[in-house]
C-alpha atoms as a PDB file:
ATOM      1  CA  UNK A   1       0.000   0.000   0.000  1.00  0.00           C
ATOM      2  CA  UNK A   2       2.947   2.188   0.727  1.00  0.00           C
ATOM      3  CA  UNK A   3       4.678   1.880  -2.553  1.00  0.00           C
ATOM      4  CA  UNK A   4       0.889   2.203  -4.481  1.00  0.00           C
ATOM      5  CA  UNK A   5       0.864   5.678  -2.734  1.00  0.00           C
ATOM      6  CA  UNK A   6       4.305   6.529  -3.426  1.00  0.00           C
ATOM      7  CA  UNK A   7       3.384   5.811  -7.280  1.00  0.00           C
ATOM      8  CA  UNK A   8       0.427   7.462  -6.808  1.00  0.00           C
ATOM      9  CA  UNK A   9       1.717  10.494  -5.466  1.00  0.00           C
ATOM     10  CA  UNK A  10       4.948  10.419  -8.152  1.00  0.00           C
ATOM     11  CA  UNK A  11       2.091  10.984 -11.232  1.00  0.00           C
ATOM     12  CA  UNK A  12       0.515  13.382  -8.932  1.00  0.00           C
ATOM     13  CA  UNK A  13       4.362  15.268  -9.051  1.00  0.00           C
ATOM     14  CA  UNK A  14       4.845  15.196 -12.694  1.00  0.00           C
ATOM     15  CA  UNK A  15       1.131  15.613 -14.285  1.00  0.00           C
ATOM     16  CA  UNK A  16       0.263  18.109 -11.896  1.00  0.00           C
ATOM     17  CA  UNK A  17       1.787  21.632  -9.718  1.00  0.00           C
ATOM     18  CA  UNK A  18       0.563  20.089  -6.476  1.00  0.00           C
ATOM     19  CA  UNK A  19       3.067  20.200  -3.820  1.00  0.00           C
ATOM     20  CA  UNK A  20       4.249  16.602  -3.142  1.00  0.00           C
ATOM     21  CA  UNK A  21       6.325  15.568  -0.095  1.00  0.00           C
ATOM     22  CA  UNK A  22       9.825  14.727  -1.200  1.00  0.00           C
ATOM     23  CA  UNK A  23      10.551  11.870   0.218  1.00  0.00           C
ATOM     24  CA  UNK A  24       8.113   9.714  -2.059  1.00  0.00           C
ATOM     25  CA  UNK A  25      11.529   7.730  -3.533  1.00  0.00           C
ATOM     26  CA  UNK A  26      11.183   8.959  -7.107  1.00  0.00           C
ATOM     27  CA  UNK A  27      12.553   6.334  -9.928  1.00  0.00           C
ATOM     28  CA  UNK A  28      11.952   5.400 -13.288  1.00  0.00           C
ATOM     29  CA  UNK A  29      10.369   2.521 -12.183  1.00  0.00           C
ATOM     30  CA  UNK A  30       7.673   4.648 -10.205  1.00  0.00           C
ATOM     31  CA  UNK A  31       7.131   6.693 -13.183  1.00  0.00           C
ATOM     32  CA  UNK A  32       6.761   4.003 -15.444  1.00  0.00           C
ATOM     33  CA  UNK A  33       4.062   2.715 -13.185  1.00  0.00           C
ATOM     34  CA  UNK A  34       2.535   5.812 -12.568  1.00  0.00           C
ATOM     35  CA  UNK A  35       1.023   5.675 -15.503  1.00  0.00           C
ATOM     36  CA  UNK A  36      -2.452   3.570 -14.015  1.00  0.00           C
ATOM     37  CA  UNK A  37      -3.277   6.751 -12.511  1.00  0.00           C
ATOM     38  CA  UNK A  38      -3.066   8.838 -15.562  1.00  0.00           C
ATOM     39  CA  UNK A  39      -6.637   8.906 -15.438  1.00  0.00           C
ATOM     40  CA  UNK A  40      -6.661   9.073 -11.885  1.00  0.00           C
ATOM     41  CA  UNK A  41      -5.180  12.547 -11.646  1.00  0.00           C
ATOM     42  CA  UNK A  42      -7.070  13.157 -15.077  1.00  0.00           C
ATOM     43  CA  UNK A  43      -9.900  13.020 -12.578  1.00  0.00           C
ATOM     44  CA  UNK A  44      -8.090  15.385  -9.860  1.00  0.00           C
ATOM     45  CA  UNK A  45      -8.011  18.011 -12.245  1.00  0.00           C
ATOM     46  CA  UNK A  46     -11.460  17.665 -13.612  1.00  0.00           C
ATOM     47  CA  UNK A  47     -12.680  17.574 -10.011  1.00  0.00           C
ATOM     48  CA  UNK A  48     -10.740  21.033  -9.278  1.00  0.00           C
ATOM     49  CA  UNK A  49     -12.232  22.219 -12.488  1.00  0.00           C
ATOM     50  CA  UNK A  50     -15.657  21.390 -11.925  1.00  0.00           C
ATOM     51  CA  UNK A  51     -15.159  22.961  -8.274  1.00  0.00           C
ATOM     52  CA  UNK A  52     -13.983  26.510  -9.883  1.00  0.00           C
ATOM     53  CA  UNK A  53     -17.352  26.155 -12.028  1.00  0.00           C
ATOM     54  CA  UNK A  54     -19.742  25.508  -9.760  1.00  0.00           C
ATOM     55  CA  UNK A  55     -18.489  27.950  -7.619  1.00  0.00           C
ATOM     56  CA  UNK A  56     -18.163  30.826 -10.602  1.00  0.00           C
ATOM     57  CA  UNK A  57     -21.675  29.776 -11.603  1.00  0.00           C
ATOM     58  CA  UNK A  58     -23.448  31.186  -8.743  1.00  0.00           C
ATOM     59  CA  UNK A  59     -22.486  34.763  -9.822  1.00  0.00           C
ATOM     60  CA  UNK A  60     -20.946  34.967 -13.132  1.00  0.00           C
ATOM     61  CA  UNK A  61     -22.318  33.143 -16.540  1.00  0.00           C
ATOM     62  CA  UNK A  62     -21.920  30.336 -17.690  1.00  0.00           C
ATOM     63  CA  UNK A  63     -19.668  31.255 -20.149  1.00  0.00           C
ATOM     64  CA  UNK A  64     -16.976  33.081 -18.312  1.00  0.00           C
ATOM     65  CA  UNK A  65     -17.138  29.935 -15.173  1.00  0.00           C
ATOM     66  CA  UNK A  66     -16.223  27.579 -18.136  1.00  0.00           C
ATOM     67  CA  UNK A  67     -13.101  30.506 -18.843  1.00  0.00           C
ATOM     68  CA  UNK A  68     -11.796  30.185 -15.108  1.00  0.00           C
ATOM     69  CA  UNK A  69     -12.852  26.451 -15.119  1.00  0.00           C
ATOM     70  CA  UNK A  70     -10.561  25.565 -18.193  1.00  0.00           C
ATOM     71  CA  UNK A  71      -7.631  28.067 -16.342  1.00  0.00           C
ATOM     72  CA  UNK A  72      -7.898  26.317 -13.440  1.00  0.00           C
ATOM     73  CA  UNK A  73      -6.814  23.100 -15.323  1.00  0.00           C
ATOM     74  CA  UNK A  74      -4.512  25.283 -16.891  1.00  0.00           C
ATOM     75  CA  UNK A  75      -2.972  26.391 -13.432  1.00  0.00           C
ATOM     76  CA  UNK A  76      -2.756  23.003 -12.093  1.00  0.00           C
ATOM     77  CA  UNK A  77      -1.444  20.816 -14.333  1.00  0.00           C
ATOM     78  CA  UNK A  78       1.057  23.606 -15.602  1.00  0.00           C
ATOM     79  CA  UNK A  79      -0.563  23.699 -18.968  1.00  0.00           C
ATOM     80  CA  UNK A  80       1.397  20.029 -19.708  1.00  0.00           C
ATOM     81  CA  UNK A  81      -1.153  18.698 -22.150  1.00  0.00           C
ATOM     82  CA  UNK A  82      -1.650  21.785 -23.591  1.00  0.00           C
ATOM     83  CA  UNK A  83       2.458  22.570 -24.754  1.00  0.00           C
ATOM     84  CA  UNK A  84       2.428  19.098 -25.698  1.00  0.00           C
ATOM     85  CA  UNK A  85      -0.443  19.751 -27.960  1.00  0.00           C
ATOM     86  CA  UNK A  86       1.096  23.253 -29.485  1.00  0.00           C
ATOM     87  CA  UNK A  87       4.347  21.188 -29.662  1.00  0.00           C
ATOM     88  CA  UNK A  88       2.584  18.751 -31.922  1.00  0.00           C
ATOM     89  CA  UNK A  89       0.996  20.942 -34.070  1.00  0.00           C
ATOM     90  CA  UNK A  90       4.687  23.020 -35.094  1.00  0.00           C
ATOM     91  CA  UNK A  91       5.951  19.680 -35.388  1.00  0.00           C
ATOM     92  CA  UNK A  92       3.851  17.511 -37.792  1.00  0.00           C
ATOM     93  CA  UNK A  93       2.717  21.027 -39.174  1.00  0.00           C
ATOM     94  CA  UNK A  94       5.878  21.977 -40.563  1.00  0.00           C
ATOM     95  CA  UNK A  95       8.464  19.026 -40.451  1.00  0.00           C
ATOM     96  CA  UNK A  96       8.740  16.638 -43.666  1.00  0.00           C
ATOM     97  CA  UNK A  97      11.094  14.329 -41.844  1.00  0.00           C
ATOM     98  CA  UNK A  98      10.472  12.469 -38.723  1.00  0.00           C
ATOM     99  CA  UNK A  99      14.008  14.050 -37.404  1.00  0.00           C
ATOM    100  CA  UNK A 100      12.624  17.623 -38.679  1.00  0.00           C
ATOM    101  CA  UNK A 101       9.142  17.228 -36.859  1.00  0.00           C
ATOM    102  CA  UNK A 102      10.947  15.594 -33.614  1.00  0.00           C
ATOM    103  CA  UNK A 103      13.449  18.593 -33.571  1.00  0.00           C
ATOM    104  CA  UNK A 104      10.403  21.582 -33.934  1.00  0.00           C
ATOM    105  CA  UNK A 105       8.740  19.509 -30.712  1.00  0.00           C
ATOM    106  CA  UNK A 106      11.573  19.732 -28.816  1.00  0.00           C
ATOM    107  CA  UNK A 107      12.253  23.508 -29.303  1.00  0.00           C
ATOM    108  CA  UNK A 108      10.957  25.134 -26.330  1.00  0.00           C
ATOM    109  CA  UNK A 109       9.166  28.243 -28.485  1.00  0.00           C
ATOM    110  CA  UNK A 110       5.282  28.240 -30.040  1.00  0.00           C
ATOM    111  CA  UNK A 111       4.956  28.820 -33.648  1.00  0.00           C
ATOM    112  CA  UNK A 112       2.458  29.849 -36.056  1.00  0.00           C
ATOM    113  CA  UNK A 113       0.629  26.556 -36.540  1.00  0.00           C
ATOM    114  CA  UNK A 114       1.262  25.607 -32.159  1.00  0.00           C
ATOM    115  CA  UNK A 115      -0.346  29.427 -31.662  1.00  0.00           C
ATOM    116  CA  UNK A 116      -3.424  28.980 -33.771  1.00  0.00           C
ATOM    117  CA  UNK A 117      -4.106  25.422 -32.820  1.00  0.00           C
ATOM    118  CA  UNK A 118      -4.285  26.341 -29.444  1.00  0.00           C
ATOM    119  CA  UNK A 119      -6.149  29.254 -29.975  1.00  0.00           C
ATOM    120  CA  UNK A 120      -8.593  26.677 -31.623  1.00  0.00           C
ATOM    121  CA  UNK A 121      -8.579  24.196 -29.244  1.00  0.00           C
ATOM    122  CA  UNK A 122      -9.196  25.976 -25.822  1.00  0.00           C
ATOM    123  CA  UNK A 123     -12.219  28.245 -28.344  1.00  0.00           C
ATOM    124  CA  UNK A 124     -13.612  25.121 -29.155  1.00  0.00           C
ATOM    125  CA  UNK A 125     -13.305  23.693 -26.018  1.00  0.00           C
ATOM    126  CA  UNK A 126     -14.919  26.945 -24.285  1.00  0.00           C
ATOM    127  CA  UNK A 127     -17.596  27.498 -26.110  1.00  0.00           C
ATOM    128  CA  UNK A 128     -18.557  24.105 -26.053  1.00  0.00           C
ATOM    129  CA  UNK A 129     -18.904  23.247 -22.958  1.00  0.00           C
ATOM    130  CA  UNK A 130     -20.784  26.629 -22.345  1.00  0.00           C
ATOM    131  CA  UNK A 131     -23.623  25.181 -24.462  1.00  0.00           C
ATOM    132  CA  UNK A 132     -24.503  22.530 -22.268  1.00  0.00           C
ATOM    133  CA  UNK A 133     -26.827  22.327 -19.799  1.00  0.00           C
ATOM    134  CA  UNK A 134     -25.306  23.948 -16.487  1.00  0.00           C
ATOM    135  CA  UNK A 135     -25.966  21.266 -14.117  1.00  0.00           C
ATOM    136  CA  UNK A 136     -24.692  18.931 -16.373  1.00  0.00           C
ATOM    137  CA  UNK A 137     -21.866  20.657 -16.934  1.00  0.00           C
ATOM    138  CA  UNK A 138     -19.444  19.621 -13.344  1.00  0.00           C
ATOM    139  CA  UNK A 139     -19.720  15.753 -13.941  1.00  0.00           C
ATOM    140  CA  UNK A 140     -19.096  16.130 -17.990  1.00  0.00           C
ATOM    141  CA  UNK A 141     -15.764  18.221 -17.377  1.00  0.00           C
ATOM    142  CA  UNK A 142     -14.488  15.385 -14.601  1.00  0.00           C
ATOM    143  CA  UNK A 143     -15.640  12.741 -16.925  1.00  0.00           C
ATOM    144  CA  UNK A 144     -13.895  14.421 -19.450  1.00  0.00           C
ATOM    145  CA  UNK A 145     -10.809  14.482 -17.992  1.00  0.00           C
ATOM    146  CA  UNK A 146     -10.815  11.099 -16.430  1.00  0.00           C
ATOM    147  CA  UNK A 147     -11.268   9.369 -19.661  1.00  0.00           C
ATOM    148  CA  UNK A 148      -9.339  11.751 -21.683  1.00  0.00           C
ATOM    149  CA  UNK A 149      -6.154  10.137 -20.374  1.00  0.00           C
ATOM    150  CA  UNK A 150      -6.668   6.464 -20.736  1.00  0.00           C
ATOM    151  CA  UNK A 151      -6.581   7.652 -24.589  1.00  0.00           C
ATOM    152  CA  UNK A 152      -2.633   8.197 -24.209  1.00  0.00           C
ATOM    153  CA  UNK A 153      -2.060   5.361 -22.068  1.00  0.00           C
ATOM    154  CA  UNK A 154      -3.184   2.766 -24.673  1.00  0.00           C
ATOM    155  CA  UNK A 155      -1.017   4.303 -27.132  1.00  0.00           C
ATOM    156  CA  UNK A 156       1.608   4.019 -24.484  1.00  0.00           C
ATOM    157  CA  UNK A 157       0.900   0.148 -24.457  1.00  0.00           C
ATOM    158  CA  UNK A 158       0.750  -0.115 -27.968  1.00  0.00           C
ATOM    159  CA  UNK A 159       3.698   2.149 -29.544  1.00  0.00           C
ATOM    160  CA  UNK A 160       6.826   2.886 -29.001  1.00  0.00           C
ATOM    161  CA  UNK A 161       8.405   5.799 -27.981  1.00  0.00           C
ATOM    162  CA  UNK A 162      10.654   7.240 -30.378  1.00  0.00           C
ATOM    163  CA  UNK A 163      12.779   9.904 -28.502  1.00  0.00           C
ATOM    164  CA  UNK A 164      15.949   9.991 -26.273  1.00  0.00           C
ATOM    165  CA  UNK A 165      15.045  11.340 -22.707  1.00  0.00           C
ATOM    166  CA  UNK A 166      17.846  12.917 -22.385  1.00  0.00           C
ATOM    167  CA  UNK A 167      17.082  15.147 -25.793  1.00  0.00           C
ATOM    168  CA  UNK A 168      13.618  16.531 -24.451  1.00  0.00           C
ATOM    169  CA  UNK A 169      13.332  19.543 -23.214  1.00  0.00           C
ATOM    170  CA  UNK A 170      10.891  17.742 -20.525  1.00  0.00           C
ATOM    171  CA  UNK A 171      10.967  15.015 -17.825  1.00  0.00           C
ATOM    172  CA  UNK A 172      11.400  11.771 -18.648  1.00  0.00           C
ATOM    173  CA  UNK A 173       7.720  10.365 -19.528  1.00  0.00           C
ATOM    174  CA  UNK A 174       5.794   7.164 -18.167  1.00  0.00           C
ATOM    175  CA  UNK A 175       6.113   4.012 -20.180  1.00  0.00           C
ATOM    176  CA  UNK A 176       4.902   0.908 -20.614  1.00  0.00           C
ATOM    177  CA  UNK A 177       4.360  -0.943 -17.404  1.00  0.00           C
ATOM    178  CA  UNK A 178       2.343  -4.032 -16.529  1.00  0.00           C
ATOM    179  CA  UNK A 179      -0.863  -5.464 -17.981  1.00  0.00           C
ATOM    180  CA  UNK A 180      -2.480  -5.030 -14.119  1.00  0.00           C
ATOM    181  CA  UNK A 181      -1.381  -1.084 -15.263  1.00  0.00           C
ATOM    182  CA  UNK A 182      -3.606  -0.595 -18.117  1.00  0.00           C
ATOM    183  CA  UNK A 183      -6.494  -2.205 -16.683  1.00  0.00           C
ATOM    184  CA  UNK A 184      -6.223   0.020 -13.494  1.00  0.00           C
ATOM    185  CA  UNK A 185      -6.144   2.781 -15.994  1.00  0.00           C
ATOM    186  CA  UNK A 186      -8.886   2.338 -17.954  1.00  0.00           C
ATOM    187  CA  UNK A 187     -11.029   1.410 -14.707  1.00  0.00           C
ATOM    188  CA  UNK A 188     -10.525   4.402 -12.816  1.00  0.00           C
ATOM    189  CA  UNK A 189     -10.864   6.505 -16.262  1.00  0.00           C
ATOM    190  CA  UNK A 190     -13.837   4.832 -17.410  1.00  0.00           C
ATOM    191  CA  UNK A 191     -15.943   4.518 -13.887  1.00  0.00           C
ATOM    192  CA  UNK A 192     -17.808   7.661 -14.819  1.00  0.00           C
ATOM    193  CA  UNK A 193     -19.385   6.858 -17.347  1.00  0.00           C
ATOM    194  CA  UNK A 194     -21.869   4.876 -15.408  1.00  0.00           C
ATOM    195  CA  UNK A 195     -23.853   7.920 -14.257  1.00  0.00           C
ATOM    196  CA  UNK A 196     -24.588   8.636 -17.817  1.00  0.00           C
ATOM    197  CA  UNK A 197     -27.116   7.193 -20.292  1.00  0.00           C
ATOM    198  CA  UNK A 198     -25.415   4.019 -21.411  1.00  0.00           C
ATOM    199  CA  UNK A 199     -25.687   5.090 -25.735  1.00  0.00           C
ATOM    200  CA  UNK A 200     -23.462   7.797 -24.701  1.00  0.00           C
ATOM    201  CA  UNK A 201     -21.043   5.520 -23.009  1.00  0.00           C
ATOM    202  CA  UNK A 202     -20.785   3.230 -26.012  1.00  0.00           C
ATOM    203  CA  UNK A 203     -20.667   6.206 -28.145  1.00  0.00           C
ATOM    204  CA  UNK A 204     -18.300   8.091 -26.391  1.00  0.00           C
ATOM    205  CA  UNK A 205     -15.818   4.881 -26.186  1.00  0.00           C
ATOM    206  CA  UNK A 206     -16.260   4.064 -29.783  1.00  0.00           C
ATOM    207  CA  UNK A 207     -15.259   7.560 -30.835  1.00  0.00           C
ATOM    208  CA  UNK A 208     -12.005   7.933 -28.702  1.00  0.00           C
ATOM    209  CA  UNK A 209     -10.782   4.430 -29.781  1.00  0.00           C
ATOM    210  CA  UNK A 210     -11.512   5.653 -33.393  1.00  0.00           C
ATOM    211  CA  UNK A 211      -9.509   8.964 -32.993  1.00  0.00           C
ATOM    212  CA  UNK A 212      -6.670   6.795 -30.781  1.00  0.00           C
ATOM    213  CA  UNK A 213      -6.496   4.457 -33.315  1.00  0.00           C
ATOM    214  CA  UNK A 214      -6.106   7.307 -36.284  1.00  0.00           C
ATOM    215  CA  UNK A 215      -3.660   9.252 -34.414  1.00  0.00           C
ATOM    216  CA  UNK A 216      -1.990   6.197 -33.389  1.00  0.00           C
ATOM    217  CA  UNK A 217      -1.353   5.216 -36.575  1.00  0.00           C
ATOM    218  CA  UNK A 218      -0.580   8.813 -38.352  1.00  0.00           C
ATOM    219  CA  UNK A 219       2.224   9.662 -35.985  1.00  0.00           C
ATOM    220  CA  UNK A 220       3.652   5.812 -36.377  1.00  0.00           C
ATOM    221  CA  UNK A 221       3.458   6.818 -40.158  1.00  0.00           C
ATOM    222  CA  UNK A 222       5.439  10.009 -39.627  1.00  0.00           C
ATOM    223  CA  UNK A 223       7.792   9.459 -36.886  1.00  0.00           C
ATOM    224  CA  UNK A 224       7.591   5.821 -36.047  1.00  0.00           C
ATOM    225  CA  UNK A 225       6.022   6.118 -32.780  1.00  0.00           C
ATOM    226  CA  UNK A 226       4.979   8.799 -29.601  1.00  0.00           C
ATOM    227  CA  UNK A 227       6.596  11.418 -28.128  1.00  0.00           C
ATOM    228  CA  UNK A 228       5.432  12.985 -25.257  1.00  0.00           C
ATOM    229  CA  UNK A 229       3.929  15.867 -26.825  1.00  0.00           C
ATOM    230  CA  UNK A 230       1.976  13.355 -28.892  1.00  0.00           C
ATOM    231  CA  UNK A 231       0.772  11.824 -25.746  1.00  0.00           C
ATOM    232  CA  UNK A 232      -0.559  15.570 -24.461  1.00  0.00           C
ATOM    233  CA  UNK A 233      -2.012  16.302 -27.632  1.00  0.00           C
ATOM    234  CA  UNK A 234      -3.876  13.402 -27.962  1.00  0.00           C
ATOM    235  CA  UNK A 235      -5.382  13.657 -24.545  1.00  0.00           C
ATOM    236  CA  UNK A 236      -6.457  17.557 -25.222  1.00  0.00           C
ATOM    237  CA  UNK A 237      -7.771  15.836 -28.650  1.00  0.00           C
ATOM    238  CA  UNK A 238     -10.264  13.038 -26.812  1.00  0.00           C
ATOM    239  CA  UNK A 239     -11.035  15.556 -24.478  1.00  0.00           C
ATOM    240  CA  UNK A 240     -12.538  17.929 -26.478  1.00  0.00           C
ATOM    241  CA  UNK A 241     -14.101  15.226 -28.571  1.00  0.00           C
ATOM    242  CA  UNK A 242     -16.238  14.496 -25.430  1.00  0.00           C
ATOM    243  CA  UNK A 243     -17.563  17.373 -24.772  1.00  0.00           C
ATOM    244  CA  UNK A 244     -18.592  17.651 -28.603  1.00  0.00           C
ATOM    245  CA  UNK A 245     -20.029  14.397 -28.628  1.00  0.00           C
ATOM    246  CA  UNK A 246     -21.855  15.073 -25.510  1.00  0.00           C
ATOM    247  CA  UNK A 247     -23.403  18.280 -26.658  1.00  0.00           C
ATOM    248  CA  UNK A 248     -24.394  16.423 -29.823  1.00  0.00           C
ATOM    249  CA  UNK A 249     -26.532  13.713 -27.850  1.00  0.00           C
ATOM    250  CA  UNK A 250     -27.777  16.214 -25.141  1.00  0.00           C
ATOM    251  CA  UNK A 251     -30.954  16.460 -26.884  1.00  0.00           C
ATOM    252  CA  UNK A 252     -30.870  12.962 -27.350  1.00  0.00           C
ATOM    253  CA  UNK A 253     -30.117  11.475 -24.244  1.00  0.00           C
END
């Protein structure tokens, strides 16, 4: 139970800016692990998020408590998924080579095509979840989040990762740990989904294994495998596909 919490508390140092004690016995080994509780955290986060909204909602609209929801998640993870999805889109937007696209990821500055994307993503994102119904709106962003991140992990589990750690310009990344890992994962990212209606569930599923299994095999086209800005911009990527897919179905569900 010990070492679980030590694990636990290592992906809750390196997803997240919550102070951790130190003397948690950081390895690679931990880190590899750490990687069940991807969604775990995932679900931190939304939870913080959700919190900021609910409490915005009582005297601002809905609208701007979805702005300081989303920069709450922001704040606390230290925008991590969102660099890694700028990163991504400099990278396969402007490298022909997977050396070129590998080298714009690792350079520490936004460009044109990591600027607008982002722009795009966080408007989309916004606006989005400002459409739906307000009550709904707390368990959909946790929900969100949670299952967001099992996306990554199965690529984890299924690529390979195709860069150097000690040639990023960020930590070292989990990797591929145990089979008992990725079902932990996708339990604790997935439990949500039983408090909504169950053709959104399957829905919802079936479209983020379609999108991880098209990303999956685009960047294993172009570079070979992940990096971890691929990792962050897929999870920003299934994120923002639930809250579309929800608002689709709202109506319907």
């Amino acid at each position: 139970m010990r070492n679980q919490l030590n694990i636990f508390l290592t992906a809750l140092m390196f997803y997240t800016r919550i102070p951790v004690k130190r003397d948690i016995g950081y390895s690679s080994e931990n880190l590899n692990k750490a990687t069940r509780y991807f969604p775990l955290i995932g679900l931190i986060v939304g939870g913080i998020s959700a919190l900021v909204f609910w409490g915005a909602s009582f005297v601002l609209p809905s609208l701007l408590s979805v702005i300081l929801a989303t920069a709450a998640t922001i704040y606390v993870t230290g925008s991590f998924h969102e660099d890694g999805f700028a990163d991504f889109c400099d990278g396969f937007g402007g490298g022909l080579t997977p050396e070129k696209i590998i080298t714009i990821m690792k350079d520490s500055r936004i460009g044109t095509s990591g600027a607008v994307g982002l722009l795009l993503l966080l408007s989309t994102k916004i606006f989005t979840i400002s459409e739906i119904e307000i009550e709904k709106i707390p368990l959909v962003i946790v929900a969100a989040h949670g299952l967001s991140r099992v996306m990554p992990v199965l690529v984890i589990f299924t690529s390979n990762y195709v860069r150097d750690d000690m040639t990023s310009k960020i930590k070292p990344i989990g990797k591929k740990g145990s089979n008992a890992d990725l079902v932990t994962a996708i339990t604790l990212g997935a439990g949500l989904l039983f408090f909504f209606p169950w053709i959104f569930s399957i829905s919802v599923i079936a479209l983020l294994l379609l999108i991880t299994f098209l990303f999956r095999k685009y960047i294993t086209k172009k570079i070979g495998g992940y990096t971890g800005d691929c990792l962050g911009a897929l999870q920003q990527i299934s994120e923002v596909a639930f809250y579309l897919l929800f608002l689709i179905l709202e109506g319907k569900i």
